[in-house]
C-alpha atoms as a PDB file:
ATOM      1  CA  UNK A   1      27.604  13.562  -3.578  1.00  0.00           C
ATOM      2  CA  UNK A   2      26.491   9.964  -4.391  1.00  0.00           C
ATOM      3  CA  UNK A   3      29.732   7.882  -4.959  1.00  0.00           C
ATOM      4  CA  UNK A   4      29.505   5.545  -8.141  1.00  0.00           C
ATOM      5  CA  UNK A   5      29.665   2.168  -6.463  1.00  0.00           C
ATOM      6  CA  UNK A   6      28.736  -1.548  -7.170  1.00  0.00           C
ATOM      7  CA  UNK A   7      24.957  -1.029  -5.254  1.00  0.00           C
ATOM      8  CA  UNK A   8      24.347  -5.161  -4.253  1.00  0.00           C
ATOM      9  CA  UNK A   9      25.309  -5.764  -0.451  1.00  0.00           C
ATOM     10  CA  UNK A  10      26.049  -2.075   0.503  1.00  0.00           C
ATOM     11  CA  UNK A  11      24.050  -0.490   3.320  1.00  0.00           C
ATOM     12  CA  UNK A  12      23.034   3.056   1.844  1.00  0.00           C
ATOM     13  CA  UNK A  13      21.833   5.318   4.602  1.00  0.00           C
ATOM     14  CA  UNK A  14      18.508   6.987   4.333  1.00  0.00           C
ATOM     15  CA  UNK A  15      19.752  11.057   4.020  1.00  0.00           C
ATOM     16  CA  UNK A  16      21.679   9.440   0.717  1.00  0.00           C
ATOM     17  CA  UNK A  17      19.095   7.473  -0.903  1.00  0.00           C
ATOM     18  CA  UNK A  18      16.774  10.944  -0.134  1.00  0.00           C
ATOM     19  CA  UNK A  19      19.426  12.864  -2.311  1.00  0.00           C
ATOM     20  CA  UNK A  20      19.855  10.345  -5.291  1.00  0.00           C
ATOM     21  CA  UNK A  21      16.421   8.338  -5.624  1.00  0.00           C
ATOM     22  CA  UNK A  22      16.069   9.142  -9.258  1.00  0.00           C
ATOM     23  CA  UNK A  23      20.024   7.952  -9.664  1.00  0.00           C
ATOM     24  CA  UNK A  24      19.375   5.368  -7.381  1.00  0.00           C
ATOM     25  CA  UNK A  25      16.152   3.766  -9.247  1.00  0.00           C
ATOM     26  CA  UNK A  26      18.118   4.496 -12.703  1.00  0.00           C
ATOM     27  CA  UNK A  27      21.101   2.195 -11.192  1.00  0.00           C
ATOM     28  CA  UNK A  28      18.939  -0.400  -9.885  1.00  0.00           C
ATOM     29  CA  UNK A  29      16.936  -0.764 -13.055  1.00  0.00           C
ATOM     30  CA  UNK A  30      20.198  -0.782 -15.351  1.00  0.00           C
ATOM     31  CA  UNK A  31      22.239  -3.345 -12.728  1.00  0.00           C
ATOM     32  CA  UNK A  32      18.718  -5.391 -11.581  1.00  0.00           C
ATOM     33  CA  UNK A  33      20.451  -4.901  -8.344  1.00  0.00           C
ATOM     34  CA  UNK A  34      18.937  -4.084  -4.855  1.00  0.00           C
ATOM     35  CA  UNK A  35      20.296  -1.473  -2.589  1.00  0.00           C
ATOM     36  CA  UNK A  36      20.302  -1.581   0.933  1.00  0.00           C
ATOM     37  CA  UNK A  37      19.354   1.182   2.959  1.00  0.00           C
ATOM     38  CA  UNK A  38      20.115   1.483   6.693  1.00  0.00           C
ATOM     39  CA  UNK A  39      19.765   3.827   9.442  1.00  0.00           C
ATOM     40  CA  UNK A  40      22.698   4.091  11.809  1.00  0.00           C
ATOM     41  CA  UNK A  41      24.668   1.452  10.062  1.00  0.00           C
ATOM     42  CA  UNK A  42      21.739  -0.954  10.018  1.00  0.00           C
ATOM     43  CA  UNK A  43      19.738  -2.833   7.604  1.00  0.00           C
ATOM     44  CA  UNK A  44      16.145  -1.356   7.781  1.00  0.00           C
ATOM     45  CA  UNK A  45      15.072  -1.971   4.163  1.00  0.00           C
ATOM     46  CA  UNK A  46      15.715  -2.971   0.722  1.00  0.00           C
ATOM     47  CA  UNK A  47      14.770  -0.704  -2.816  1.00  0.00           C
ATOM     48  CA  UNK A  48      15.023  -3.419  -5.781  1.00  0.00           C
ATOM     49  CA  UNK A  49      13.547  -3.632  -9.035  1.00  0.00           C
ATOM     50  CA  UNK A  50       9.769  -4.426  -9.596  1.00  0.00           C
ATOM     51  CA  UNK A  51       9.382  -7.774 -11.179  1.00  0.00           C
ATOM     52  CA  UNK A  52       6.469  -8.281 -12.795  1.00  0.00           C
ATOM     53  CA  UNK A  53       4.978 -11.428 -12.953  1.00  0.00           C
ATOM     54  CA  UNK A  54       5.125 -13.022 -16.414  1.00  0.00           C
ATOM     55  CA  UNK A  55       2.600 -15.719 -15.181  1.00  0.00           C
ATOM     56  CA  UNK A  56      -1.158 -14.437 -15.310  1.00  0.00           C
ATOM     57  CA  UNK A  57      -2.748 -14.694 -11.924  1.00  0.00           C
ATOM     58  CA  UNK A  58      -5.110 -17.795 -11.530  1.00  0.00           C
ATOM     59  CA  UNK A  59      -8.436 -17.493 -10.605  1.00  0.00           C
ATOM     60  CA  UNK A  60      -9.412 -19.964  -7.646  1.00  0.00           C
ATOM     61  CA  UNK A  61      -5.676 -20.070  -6.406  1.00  0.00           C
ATOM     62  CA  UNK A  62      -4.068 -22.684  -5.305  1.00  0.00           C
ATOM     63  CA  UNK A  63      -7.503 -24.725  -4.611  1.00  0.00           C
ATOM     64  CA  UNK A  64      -8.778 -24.320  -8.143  1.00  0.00           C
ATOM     65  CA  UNK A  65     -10.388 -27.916  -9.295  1.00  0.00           C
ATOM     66  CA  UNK A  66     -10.217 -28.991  -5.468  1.00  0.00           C
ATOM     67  CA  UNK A  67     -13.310 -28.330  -3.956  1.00  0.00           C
ATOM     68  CA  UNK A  68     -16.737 -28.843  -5.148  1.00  0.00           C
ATOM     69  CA  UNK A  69     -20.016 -27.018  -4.401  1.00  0.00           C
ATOM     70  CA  UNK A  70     -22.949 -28.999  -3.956  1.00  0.00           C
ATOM     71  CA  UNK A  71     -25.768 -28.165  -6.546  1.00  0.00           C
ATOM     72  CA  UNK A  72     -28.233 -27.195  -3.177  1.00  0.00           C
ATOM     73  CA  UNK A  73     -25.851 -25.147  -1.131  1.00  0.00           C
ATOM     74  CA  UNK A  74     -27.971 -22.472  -0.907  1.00  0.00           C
ATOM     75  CA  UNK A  75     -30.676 -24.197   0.762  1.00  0.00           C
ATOM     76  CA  UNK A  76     -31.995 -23.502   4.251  1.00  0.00           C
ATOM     77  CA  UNK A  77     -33.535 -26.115   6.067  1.00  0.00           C
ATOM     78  CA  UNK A  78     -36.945 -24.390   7.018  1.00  0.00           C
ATOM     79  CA  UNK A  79     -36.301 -24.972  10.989  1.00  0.00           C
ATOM     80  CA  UNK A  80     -33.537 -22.292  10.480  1.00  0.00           C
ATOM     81  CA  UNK A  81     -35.690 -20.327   8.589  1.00  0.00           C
ATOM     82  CA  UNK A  82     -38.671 -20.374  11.190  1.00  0.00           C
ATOM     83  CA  UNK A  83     -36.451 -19.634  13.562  1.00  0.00           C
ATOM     84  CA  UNK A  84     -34.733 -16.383  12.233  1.00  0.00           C
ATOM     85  CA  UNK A  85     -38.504 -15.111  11.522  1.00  0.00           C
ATOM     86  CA  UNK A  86     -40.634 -16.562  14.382  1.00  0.00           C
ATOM     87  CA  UNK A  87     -38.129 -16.983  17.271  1.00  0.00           C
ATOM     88  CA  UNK A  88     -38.353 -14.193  20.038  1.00  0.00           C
ATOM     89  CA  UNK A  89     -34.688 -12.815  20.271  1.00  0.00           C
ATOM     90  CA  UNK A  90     -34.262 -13.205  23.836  1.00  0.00           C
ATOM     91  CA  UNK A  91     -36.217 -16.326  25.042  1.00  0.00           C
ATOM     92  CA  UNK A  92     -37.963 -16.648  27.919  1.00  0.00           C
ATOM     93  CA  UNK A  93     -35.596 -18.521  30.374  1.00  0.00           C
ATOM     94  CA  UNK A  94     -36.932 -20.507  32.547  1.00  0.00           C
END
C-alpha cells in the first residue's frame, strides 16, 4: 500500500501511481505539489496540479498592435491573374 509521504522530489514508480491515482491527485491538489514518477528508478514524468491561467488569452499574441495590413492586400495584380487563367500549365519549352 501507498506510504503517506511528503510527494515533492520523490520518484514514484509507475505500478504505484497505477494503484493510488485518485490518492495521488487528492495529495497533489491538497499539497500543490508534483510527484515524480519513474520507471526503473528514473525520472520519466511529472503529475502536478493544473494551473489555470488567471490571465485571459490575448487575441493577436504577442504581435498584437505590431503589424499592419495594408487597406489593398487583397489585390492581385492582373498579370497574376491572366496568368493563373490563360497560361498553359506546362509551357512549351523551347
Amino acid at each position: 500500500m501507498f506510504v503517506e509521504r511528503k510527494l515533492a522530489m520523490q520518484i514514484t514508480n509507475i505500478s504505484e501511481v497505477k494503484a493510488n491515482l485518485s490518492y495521488l491527485i487528492k495529495m497533489i491538489q491538497e499539497t500543490n505539489e508534483s510527484i515524480i514518477i519513474g520507471k526503473a528508478g528514473e525520472p520519466v514524468a511529472v503529475l502536478s496540479a493544473f494551473k489555470k491561467n488567471s490571465l485571459p488569452r490575448k487575441l493577436g499574441g504577442s504581435w498584437e498592435g505590431s503589424v499592419k495590413i495594408a487597406a489593398d492586400f487583397d489585390k492581385t495584380d492582373k498579370e497574376i491573374i491572366d496568368g493563373f487563367y490563360n497560361s498553359s500549365l506546362f509551357p512549351d519549352q523551347t
